[in-house]
C-alpha atoms as a PDB file:
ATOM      1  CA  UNK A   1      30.099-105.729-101.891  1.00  0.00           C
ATOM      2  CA  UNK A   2      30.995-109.172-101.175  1.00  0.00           C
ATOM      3  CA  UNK A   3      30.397-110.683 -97.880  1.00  0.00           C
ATOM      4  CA  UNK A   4      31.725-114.143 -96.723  1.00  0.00           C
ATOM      5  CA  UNK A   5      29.833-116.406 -94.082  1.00  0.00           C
ATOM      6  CA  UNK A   6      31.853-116.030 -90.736  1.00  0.00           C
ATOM      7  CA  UNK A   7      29.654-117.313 -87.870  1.00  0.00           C
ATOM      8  CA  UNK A   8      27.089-119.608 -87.691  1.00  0.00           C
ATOM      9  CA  UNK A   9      24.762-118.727 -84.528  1.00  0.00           C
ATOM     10  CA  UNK A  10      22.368-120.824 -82.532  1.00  0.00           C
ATOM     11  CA  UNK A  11      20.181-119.289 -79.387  1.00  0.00           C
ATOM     12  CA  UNK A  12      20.281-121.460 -76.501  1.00  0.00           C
ATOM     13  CA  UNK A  13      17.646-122.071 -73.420  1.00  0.00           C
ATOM     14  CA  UNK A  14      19.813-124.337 -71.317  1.00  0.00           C
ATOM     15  CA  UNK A  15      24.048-123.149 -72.567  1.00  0.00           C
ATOM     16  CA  UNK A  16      25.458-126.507 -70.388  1.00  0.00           C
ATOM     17  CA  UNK A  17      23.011-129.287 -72.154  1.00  0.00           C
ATOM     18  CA  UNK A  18      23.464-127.632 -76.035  1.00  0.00           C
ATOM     19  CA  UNK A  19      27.527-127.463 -75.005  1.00  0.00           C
ATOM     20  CA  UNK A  20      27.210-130.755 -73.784  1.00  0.00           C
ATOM     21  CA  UNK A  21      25.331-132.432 -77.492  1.00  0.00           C
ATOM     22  CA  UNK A  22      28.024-130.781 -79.756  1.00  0.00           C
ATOM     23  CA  UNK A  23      30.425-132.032 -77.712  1.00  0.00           C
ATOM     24  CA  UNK A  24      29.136-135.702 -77.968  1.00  0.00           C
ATOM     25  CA  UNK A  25      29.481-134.586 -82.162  1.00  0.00           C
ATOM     26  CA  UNK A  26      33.135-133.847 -81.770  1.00  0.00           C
ATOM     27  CA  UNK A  27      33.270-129.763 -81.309  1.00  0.00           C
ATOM     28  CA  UNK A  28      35.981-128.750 -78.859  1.00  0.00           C
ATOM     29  CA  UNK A  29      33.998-126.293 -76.443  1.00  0.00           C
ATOM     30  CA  UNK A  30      35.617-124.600 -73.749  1.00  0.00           C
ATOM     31  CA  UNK A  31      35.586-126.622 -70.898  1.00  0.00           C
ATOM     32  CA  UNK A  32      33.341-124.971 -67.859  1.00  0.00           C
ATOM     33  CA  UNK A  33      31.929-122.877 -70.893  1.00  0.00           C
ATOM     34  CA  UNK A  34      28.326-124.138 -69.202  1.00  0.00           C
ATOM     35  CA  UNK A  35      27.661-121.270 -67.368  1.00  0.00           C
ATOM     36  CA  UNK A  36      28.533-118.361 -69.903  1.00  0.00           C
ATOM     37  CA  UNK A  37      26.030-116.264 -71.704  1.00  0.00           C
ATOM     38  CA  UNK A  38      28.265-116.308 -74.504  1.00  0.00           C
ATOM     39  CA  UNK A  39      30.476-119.031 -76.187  1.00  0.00           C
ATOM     40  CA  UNK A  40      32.209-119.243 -79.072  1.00  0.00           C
ATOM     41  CA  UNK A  41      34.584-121.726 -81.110  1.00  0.00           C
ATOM     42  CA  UNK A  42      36.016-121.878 -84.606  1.00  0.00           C
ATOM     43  CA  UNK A  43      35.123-124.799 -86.932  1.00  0.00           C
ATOM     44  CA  UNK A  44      37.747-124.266 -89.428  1.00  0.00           C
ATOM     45  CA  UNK A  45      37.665-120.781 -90.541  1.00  0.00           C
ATOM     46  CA  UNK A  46      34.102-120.731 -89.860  1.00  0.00           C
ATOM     47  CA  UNK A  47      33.038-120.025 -86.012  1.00  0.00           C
ATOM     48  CA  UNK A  48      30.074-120.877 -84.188  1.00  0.00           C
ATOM     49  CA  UNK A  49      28.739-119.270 -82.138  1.00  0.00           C
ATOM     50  CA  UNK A  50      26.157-120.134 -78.830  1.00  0.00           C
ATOM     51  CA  UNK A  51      24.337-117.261 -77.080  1.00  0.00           C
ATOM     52  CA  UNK A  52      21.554-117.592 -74.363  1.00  0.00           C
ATOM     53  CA  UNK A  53      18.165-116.423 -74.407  1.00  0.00           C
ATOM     54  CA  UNK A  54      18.863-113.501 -72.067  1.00  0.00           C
ATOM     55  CA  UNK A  55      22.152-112.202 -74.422  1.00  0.00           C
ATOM     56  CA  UNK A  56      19.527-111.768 -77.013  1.00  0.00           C
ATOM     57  CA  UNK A  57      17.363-110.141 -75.407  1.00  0.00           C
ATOM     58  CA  UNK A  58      19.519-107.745 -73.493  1.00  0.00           C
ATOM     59  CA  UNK A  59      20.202-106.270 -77.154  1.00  0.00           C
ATOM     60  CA  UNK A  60      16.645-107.274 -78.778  1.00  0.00           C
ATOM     61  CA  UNK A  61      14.293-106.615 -76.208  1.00  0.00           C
ATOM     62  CA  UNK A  62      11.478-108.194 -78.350  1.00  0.00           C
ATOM     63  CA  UNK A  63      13.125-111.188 -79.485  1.00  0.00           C
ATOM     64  CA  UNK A  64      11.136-114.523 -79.048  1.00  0.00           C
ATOM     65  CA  UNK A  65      11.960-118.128 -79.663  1.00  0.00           C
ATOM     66  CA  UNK A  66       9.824-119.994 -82.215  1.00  0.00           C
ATOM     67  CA  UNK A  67       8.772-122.844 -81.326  1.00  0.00           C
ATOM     68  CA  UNK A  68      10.616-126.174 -81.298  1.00  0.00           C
ATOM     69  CA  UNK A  69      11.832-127.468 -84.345  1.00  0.00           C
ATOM     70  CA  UNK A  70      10.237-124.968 -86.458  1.00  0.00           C
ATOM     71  CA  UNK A  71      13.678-124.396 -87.542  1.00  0.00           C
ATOM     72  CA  UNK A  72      14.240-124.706 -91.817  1.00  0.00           C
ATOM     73  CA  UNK A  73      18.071-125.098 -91.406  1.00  0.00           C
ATOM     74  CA  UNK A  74      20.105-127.789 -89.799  1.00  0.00           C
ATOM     75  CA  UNK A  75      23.998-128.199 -89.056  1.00  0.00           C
ATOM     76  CA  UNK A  76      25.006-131.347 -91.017  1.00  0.00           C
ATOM     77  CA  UNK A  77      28.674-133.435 -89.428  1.00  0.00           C
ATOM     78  CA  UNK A  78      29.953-135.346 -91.584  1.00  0.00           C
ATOM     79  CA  UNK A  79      31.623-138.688 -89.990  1.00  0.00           C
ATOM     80  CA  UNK A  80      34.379-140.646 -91.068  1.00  0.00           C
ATOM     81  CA  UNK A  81      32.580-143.946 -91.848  1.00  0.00           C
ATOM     82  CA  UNK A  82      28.664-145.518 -91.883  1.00  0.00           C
ATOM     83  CA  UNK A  83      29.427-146.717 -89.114  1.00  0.00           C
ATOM     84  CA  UNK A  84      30.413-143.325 -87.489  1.00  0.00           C
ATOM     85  CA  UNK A  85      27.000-142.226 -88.135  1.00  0.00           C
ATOM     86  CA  UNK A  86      25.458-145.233 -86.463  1.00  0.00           C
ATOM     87  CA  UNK A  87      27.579-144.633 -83.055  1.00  0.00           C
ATOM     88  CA  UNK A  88      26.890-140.969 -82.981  1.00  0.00           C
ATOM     89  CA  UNK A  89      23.411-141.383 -83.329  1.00  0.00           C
ATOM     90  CA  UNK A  90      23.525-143.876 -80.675  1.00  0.00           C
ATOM     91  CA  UNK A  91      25.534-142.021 -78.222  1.00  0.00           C
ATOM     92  CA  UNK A  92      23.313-138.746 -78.578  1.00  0.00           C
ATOM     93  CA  UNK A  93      20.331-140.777 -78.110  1.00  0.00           C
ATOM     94  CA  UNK A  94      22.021-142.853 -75.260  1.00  0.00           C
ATOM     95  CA  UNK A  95      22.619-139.083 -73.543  1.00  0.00           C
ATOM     96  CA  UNK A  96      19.096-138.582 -73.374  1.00  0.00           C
ATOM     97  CA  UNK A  97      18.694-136.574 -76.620  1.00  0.00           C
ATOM     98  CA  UNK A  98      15.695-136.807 -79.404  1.00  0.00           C
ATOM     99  CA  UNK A  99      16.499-139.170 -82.316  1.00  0.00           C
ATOM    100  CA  UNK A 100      14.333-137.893 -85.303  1.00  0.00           C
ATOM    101  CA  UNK A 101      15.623-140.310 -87.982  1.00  0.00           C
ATOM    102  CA  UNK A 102      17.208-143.547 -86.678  1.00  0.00           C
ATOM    103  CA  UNK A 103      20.138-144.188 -89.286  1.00  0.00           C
ATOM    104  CA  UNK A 104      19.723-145.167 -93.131  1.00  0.00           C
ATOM    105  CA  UNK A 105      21.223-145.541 -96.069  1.00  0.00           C
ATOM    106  CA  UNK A 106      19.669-143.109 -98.206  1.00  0.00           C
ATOM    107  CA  UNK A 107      19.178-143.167-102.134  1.00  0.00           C
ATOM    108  CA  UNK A 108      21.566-140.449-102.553  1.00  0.00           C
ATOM    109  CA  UNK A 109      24.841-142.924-101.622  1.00  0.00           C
ATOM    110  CA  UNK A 110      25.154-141.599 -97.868  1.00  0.00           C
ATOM    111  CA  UNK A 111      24.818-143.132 -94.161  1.00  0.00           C
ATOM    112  CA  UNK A 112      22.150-140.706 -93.436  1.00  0.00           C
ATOM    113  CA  UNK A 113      20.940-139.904 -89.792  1.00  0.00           C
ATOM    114  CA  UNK A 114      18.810-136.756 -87.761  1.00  0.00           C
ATOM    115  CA  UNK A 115      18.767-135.695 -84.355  1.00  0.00           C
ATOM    116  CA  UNK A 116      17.449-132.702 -82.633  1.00  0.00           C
ATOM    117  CA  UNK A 117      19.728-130.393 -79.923  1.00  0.00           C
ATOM    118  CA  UNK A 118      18.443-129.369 -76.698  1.00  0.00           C
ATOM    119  CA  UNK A 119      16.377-126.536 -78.910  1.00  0.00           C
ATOM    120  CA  UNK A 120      15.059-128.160 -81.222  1.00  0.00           C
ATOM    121  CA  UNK A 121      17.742-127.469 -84.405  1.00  0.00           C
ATOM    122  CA  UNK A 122      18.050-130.388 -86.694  1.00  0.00           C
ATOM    123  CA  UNK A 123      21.552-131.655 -86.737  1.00  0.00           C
ATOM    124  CA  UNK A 124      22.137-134.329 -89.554  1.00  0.00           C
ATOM    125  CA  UNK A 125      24.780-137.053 -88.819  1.00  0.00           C
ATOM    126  CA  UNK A 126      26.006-138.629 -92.455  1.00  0.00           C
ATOM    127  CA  UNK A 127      28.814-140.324 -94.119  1.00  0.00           C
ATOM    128  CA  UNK A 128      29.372-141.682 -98.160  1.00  0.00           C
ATOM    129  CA  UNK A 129      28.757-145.362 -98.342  1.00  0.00           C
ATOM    130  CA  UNK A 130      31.662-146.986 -99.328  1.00  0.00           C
END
């Protein structure tokens, strides 16, 4: 058996604010997509994938968040420049999101930055220093 990664999933209290932060990262969401229980886009042959609280649990009646940013994972976007990093990072933290890492340029040659979506996931921002 060989199985190949298809969707990548997130669970969602508030579907309007998370839409909202991966927009300000580039996705292209579905516009008025705010309101669905349900959303879905494709990244490149890769989808991802939003569902609320309540589509879980209409299907996994026990299901229950763990706490904020107890997450191990993180979605990493890779910008075009170091300077890319530095203006997402400031225009997610200008919309009223948490900054966790303010930008840097780390040891390992990158333009390295961390923020946290309306859930708590870790999204890293990052770009190769030139």
């Amino acid at each position: 058996m060989k199985l190949r990664l298809a969707v990548i999933e997130l669970v969602v209290a508030d579907m309007a604010a998370t839409l909202a932060f991966y927009r300000l990262l580039g996705l292209d969401l579905p516009a008025g997509a705010g309101a669905e229980p349900h959303v879905q886009a494709d990244l490149g042959g890769i989808q991802i994938a939003f569902d609320t609280e309540e589509t879980i649990r209409s299907f996994h009646p026990g299901w229950t968040r763990p706490d904020k940013g107890a997450t191990q994972s993180a979605l990493a976007f890779l910008a075009g420049s170091a300077a890319e990093v530095d203006e997402a990072y400031a225009a997610v933290v200008g919309a009223g999101y948490r900054g966790e890492l303010e930008p840097w340029n780390a040891v390992w040659g990158q333009r390295y930055a961390v923020v946290r979506d309306p859930d708590g996931n870790q999204v890293d921002l990052f770009a190769p220093l030139s």
